[in-house]
N, C-alpha and C. Protein backbone atom coordinates (compact mmCIF):
# COMPACT_ATOMS: atom_id res chain seq x y z
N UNK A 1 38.51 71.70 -35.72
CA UNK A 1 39.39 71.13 -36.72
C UNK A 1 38.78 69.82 -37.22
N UNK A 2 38.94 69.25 -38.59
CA UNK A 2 38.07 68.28 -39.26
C UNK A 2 38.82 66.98 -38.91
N UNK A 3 38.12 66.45 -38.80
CA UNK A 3 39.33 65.01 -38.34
C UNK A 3 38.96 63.70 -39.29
N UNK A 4 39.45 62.90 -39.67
CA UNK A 4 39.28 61.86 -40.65
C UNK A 4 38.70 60.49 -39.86
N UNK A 5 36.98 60.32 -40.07
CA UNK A 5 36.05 59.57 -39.05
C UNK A 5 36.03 58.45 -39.65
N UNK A 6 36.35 56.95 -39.46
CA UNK A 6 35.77 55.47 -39.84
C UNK A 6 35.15 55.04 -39.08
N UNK A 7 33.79 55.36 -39.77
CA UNK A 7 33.11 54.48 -38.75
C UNK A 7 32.51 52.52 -39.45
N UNK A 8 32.36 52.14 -38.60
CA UNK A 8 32.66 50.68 -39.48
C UNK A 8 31.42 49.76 -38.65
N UNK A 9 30.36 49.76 -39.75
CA UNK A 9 29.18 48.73 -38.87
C UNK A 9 29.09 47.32 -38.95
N UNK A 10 29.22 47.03 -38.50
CA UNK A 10 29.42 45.05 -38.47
C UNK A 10 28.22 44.47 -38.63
N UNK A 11 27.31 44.79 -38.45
CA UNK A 11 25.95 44.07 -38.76
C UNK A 11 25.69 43.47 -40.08
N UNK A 12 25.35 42.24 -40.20
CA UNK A 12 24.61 41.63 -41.68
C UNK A 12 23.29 41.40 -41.71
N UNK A 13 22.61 42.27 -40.80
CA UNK A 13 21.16 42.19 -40.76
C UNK A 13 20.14 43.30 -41.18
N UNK A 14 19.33 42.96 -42.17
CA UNK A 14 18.96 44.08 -42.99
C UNK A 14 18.00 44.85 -41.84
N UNK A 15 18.34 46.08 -42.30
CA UNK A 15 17.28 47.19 -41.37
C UNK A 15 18.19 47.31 -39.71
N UNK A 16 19.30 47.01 -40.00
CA UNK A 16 20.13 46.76 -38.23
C UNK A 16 19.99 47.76 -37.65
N UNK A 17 19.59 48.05 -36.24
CA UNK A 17 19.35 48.81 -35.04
C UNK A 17 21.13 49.51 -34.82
N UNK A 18 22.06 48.52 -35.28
CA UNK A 18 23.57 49.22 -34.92
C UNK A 18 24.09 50.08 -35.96
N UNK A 19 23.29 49.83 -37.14
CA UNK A 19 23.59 50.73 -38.48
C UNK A 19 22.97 51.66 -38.37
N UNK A 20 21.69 51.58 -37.88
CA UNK A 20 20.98 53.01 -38.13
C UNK A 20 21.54 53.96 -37.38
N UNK A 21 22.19 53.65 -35.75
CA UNK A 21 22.71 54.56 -34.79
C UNK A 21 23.95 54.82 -35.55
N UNK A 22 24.60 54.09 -36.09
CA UNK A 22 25.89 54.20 -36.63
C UNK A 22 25.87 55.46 -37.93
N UNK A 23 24.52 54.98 -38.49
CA UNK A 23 24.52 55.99 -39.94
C UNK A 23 23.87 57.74 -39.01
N UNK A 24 23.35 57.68 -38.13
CA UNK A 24 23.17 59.07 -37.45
C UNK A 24 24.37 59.25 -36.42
N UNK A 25 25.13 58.62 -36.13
CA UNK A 25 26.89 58.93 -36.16
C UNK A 25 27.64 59.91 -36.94
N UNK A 26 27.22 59.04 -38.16
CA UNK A 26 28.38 59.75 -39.25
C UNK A 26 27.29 61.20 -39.95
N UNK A 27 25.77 61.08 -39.77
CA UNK A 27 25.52 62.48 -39.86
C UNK A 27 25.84 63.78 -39.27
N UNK A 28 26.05 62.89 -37.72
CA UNK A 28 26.95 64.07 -36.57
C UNK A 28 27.75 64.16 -37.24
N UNK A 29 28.70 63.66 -37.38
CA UNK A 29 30.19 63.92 -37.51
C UNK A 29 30.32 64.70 -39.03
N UNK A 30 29.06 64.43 -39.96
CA UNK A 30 29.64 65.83 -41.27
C UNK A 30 28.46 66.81 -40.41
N UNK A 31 27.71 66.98 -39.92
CA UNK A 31 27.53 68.29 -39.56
C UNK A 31 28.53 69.14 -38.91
N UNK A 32 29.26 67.99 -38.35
CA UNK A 32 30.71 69.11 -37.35
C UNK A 32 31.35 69.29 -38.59
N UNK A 33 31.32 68.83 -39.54
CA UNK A 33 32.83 69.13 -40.70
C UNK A 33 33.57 67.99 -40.71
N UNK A 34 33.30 67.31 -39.71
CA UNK A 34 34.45 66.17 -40.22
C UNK A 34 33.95 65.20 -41.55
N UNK A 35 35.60 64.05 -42.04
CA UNK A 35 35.97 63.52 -43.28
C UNK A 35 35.31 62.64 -42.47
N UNK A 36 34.34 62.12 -43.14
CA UNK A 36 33.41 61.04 -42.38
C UNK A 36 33.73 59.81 -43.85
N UNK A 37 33.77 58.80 -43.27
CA UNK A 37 33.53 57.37 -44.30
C UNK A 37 33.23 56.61 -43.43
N UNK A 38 32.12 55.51 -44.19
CA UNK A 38 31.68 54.66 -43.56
C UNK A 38 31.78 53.25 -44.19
N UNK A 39 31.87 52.42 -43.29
CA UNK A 39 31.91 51.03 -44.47
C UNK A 39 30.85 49.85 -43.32
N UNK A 40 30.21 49.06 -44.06
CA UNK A 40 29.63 48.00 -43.35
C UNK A 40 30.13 46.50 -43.91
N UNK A 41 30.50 45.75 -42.95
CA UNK A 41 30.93 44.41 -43.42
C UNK A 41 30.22 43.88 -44.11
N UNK A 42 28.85 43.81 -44.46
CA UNK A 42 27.40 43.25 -45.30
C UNK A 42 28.41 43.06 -46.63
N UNK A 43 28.36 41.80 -46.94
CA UNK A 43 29.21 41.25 -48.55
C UNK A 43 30.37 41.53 -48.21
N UNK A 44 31.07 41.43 -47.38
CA UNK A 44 32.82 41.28 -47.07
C UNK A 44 33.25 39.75 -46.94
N UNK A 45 34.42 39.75 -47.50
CA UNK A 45 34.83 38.66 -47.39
C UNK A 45 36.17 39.05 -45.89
N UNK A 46 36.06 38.52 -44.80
CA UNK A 46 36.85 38.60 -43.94
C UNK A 46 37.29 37.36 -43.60
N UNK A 47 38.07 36.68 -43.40
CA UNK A 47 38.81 35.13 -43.11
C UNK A 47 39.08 35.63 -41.35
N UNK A 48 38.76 34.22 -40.90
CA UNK A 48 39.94 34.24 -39.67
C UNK A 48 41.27 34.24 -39.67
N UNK A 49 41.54 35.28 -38.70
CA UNK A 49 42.96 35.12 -38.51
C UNK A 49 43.66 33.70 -38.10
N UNK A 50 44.87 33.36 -38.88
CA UNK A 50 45.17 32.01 -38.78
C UNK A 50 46.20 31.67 -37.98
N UNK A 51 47.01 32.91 -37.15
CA UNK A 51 47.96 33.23 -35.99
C UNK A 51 49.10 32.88 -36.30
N UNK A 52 49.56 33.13 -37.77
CA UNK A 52 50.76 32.87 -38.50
C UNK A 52 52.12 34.02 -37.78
N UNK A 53 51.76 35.00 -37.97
CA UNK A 53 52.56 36.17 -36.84
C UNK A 53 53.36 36.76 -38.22
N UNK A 54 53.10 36.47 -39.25
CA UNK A 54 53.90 36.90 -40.54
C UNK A 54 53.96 38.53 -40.59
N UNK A 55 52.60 38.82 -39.81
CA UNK A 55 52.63 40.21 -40.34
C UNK A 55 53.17 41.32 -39.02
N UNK A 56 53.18 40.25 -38.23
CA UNK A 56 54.88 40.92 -36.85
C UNK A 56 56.02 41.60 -38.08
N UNK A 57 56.19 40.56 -38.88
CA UNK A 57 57.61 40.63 -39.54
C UNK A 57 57.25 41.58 -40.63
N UNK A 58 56.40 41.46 -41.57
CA UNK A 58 56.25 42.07 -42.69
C UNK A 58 55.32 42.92 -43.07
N UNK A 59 54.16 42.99 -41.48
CA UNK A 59 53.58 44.45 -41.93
C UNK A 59 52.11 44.09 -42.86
N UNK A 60 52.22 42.87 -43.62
CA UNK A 60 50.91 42.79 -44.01
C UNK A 60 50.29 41.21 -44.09
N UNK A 61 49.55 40.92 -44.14
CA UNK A 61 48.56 39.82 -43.46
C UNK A 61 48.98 39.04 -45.30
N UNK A 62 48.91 37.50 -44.75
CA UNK A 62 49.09 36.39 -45.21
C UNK A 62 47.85 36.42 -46.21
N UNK A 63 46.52 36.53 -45.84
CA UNK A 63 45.20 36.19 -46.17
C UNK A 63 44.87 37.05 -47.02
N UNK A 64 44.28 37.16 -48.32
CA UNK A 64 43.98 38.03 -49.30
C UNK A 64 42.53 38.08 -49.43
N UNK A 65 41.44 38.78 -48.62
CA UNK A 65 40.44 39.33 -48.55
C UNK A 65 40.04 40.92 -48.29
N UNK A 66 38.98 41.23 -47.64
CA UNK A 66 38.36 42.44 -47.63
C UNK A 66 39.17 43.06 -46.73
N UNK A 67 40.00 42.45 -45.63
CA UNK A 67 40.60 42.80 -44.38
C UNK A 67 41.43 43.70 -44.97
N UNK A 68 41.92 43.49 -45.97
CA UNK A 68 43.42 44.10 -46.29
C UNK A 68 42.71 45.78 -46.40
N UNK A 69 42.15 46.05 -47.49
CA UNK A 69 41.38 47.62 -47.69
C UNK A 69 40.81 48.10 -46.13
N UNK A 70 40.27 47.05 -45.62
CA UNK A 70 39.61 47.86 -44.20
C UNK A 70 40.74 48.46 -43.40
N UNK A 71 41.41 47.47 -43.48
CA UNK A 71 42.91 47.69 -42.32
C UNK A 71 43.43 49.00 -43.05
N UNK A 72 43.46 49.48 -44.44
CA UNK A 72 44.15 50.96 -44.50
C UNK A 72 43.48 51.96 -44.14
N UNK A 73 42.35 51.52 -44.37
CA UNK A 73 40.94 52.71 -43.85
C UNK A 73 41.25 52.85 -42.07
N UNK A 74 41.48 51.98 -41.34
CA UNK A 74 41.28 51.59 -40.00
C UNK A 74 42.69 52.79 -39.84
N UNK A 75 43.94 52.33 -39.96
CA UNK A 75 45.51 53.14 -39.90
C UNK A 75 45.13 54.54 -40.52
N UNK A 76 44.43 54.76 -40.92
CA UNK A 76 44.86 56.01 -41.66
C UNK A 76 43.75 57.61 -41.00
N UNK A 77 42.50 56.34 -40.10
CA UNK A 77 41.54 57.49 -39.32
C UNK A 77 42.10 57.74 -38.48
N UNK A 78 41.90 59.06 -38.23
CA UNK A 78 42.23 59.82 -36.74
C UNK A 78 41.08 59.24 -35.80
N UNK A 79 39.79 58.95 -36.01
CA UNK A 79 38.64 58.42 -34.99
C UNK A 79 38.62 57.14 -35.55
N UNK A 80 38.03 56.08 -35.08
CA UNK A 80 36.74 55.15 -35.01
C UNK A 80 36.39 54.75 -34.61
N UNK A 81 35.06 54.43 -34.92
CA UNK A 81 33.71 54.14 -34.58
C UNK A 81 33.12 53.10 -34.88
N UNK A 82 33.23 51.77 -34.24
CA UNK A 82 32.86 50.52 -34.44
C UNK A 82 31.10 50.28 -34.11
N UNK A 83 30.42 50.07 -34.62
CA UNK A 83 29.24 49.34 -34.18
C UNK A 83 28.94 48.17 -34.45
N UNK A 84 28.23 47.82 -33.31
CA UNK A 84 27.77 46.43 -33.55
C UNK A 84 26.40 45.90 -32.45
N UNK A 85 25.72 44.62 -32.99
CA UNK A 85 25.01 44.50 -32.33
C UNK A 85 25.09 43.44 -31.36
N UNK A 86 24.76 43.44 -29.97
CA UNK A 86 24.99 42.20 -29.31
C UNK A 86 24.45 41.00 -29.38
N UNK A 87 25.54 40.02 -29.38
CA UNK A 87 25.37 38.67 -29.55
C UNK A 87 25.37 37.65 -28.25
N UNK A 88 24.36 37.20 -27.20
CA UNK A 88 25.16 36.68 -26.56
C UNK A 88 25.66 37.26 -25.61
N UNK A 89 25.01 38.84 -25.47
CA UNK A 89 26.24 39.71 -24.51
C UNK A 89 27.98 39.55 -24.56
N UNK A 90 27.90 39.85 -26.34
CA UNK A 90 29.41 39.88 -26.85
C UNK A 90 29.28 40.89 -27.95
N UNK A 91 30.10 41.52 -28.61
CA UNK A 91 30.62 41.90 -30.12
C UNK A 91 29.73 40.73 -30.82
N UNK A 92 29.50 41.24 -32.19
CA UNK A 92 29.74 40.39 -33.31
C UNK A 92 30.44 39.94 -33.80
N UNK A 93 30.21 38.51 -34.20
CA UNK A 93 31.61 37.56 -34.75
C UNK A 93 32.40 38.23 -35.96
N UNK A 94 31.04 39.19 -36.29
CA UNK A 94 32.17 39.90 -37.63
C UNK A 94 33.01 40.67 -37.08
N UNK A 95 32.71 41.56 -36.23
CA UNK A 95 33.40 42.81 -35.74
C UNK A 95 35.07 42.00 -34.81
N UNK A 96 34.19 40.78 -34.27
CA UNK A 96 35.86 40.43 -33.24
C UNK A 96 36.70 39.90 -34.46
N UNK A 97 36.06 39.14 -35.55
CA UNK A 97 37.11 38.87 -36.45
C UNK A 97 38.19 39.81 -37.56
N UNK A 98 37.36 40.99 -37.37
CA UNK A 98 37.86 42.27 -38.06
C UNK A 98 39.06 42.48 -37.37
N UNK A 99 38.67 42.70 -35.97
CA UNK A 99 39.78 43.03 -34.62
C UNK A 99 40.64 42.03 -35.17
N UNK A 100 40.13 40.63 -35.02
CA UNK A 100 41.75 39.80 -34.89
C UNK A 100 42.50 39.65 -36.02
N UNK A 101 42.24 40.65 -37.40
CA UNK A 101 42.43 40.86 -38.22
C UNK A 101 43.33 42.04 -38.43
N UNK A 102 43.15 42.66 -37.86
CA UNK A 102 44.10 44.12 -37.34
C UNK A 102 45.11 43.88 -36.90
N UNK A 103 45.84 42.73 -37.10
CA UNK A 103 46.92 42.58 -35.89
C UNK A 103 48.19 43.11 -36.81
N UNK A 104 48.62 43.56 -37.75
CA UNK A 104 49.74 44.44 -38.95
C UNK A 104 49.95 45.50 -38.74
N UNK A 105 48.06 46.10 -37.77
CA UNK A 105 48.51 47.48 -37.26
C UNK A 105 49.27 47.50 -36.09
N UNK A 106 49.54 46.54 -35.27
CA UNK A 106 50.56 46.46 -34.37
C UNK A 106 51.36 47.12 -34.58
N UNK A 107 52.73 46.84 -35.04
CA UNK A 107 53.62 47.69 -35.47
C UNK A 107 53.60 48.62 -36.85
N UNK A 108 52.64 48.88 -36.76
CA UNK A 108 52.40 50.08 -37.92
C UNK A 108 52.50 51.60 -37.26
N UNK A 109 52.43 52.94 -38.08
CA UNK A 109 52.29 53.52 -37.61
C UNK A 109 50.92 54.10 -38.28
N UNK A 110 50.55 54.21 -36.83
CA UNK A 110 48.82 54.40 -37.38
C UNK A 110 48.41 55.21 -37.02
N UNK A 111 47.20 56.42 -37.48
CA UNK A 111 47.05 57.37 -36.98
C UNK A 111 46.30 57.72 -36.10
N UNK A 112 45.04 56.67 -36.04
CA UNK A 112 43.95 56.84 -34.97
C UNK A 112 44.03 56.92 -33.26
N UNK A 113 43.68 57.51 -32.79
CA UNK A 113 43.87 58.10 -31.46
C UNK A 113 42.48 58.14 -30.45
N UNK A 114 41.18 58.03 -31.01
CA UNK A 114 39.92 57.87 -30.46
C UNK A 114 39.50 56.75 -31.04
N UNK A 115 38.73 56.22 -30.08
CA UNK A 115 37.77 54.68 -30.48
C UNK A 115 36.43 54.81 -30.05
N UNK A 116 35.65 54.36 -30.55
CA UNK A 116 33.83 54.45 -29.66
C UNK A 116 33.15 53.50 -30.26
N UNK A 117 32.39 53.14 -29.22
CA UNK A 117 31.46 51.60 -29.86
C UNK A 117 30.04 52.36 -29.56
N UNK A 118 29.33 51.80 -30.60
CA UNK A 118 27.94 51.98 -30.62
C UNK A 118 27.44 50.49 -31.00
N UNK A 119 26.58 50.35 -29.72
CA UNK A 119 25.78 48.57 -29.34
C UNK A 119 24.64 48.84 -29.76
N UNK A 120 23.86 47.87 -29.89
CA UNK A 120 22.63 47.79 -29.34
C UNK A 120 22.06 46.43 -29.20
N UNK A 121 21.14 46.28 -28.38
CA UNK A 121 20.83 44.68 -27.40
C UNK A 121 19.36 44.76 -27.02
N UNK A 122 18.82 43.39 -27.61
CA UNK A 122 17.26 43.22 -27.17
C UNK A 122 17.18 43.23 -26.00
N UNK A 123 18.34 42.85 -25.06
CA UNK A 123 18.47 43.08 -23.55
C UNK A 123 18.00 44.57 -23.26
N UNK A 124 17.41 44.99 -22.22
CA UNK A 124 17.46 45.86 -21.80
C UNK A 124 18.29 46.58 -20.52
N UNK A 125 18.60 45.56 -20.13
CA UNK A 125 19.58 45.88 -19.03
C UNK A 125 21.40 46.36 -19.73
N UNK A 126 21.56 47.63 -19.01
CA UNK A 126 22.96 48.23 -19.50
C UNK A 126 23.96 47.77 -19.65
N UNK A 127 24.15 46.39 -18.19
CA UNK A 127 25.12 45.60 -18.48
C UNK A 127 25.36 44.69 -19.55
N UNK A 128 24.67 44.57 -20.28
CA UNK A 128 24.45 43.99 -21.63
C UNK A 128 25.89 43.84 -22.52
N UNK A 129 26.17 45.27 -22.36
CA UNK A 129 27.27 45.67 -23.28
C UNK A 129 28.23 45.58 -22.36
N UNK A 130 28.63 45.13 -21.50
CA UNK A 130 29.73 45.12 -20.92
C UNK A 130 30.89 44.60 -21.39
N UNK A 131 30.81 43.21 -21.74
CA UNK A 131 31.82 42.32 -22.58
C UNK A 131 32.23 42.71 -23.71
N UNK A 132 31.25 43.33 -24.69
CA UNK A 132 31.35 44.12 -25.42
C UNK A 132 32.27 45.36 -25.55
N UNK A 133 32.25 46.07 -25.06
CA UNK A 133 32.98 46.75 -24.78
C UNK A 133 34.66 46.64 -24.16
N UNK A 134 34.41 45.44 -23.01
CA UNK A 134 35.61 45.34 -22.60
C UNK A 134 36.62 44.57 -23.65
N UNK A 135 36.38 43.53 -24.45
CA UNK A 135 36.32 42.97 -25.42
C UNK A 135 37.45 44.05 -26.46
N UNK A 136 36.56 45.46 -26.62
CA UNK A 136 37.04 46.20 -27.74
C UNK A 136 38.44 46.65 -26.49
N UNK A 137 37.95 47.11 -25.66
CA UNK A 137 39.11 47.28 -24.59
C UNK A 137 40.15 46.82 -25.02
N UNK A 138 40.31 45.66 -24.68
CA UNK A 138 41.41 44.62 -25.23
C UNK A 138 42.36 44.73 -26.40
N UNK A 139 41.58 45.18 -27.56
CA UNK A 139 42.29 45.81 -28.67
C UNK A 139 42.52 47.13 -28.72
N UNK A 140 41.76 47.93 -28.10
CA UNK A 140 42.47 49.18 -27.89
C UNK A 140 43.99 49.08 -27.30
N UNK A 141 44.29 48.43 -26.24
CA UNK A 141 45.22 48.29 -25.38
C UNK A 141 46.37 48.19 -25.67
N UNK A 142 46.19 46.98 -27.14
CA UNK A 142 47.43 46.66 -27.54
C UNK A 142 48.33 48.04 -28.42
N UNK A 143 47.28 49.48 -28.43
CA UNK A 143 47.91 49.99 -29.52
C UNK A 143 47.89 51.66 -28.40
N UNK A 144 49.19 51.92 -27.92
CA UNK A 144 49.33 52.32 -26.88
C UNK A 144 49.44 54.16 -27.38
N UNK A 145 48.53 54.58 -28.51
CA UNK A 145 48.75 56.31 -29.07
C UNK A 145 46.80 56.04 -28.91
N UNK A 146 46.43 54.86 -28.80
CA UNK A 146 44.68 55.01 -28.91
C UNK A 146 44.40 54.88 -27.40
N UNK A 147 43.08 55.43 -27.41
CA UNK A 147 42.13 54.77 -26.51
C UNK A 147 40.92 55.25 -26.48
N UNK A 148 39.91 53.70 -26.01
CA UNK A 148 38.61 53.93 -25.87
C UNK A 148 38.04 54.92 -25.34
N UNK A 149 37.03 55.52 -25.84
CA UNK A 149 36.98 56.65 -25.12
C UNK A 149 35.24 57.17 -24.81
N UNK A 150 34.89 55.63 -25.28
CA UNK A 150 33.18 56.12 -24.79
C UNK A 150 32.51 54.67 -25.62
N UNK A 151 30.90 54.74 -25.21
CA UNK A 151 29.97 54.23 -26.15
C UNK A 151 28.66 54.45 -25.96
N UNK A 152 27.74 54.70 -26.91
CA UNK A 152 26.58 54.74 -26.82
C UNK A 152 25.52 53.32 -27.23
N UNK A 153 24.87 53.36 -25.95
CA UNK A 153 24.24 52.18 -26.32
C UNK A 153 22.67 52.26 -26.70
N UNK A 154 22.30 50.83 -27.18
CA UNK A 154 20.64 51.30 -27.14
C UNK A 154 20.01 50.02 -26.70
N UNK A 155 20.04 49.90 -25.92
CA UNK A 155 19.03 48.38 -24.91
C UNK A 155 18.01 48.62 -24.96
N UNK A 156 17.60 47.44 -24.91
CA UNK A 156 16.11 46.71 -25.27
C UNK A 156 15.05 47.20 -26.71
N UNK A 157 16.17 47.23 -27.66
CA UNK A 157 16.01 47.70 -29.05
C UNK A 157 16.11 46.30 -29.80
N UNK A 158 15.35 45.67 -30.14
CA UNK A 158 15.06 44.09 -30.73
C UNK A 158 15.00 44.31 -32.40
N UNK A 159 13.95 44.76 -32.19
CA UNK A 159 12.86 44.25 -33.54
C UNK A 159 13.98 45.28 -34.87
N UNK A 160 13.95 44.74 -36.06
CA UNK A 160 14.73 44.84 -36.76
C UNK A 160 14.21 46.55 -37.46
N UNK A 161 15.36 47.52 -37.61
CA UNK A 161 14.34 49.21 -37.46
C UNK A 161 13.53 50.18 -36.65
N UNK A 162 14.07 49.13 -35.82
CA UNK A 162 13.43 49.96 -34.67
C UNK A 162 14.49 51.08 -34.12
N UNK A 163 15.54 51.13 -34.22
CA UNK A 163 16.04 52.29 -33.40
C UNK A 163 15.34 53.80 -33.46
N UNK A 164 15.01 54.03 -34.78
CA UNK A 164 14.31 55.36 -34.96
C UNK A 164 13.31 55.88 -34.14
N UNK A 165 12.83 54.53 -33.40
CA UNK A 165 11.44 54.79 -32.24
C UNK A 165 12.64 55.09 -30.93
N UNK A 166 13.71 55.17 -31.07
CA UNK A 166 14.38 55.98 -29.53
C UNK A 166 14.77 56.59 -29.53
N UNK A 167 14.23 57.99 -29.82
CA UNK A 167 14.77 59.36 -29.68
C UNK A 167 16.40 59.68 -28.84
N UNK A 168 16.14 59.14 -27.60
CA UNK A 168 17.29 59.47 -26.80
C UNK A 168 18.48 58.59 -26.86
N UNK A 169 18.52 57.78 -27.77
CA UNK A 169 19.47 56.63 -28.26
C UNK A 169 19.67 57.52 -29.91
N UNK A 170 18.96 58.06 -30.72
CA UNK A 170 19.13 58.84 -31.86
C UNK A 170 20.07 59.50 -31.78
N UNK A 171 19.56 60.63 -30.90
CA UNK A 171 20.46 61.78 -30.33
C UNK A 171 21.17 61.72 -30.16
N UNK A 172 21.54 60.29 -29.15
CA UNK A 172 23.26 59.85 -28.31
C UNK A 172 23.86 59.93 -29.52
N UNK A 173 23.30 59.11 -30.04
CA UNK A 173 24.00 58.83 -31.77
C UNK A 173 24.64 60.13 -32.38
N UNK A 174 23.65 60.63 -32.76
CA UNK A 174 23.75 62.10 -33.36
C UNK A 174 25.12 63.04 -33.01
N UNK A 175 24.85 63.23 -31.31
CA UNK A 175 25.88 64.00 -30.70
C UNK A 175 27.12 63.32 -30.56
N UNK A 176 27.20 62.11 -30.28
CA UNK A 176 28.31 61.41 -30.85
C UNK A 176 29.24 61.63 -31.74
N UNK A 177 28.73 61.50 -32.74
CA UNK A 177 29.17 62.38 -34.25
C UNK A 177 29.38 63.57 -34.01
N UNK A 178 28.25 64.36 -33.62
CA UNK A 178 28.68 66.00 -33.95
C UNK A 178 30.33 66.16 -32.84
N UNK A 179 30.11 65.47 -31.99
CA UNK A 179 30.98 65.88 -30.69
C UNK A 179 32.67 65.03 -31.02
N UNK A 180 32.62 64.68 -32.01
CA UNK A 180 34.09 64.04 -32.60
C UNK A 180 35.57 65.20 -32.55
């Protein structure tokens, strides 16, 4: 059955190692048939959240930027698929500000039900992504019809285009997608 895929890359770095896994994501996912869309923050205007709580009450955010369109895209997938690259052994500042931007879907009713992060880190060590991940944890949590449900990573992937030289980080990618 086709399911409606957002996958959403946070990277602003041209040639990004988390886009490329991300863009052989969403090739899995139309080879299975699924409604694949993709969006990358690159030229978004996203604001910090300013912890007004307005949108407890009313459902939509104070701040009039890019957040607002992402956030219907975000409510309305049955999957998504966040990537990003590590910072720091963290998320990207774009990607956590997206998250703390989501907070309308709180009491919304939203449709998404699977989550998956795709990293990647000049680190090579696995624990890399840990925070990362737990991090997305955190926002999964608050929204109690979702949950995390995997990630593929690609450590010790630096140099800017390089993912294509890791076959077995491709693939993860790949089947990722197809396996939605």
């Amino acid at each position: 059955m086709a399911k409606n895929v957002l996958i959403i890359s946070s990277s602003l770095r041209s040639g990004s190692n988390s886009e490329i896994l991300a863009k052989e994501c969403e090739r899995g996912a139309r080879d299975a048939g699924h409604h694949v869309q993709m969006i990358s923050l690159k030229g978004k205007k996203i604001s910090f959240c300013i912890g007004c709580l307005s949108c407890q009450r009313t459902g939509t955010c104070v701040l009039k930027d890019d957040a607002a369109q992402i956030m219907e895209q975000v409510r309305s997938a049955q999957v998504i698929v966040f990537a990003t690259p590590i910072y720091y052994y963290e998320m990207s500042g774009q990607l956590k500000t997206l998250l703390d931007r989501m907070n309308p879907l709180y009491t919304a009713d939203y449709a998404f039900r699977d989550i998956y992060l795709i990293a990647t880190a000049a680190e090579a060590e696995e624990t890399a992504f840990d925070k990362a991940y737990n991090g997305l944890q955190g926002w999964v949590d608050c929204f109690e019809k979702a949950s995390l449900k995997g990630i593929v990573t690609g450590a010790g992937i630096a140099d800017a285009k390089d993912a294509p030289n890791h076959d077995d980080v491709m693939k993860k990618a790949y089947d990722l997608g197809r396996g939605l």
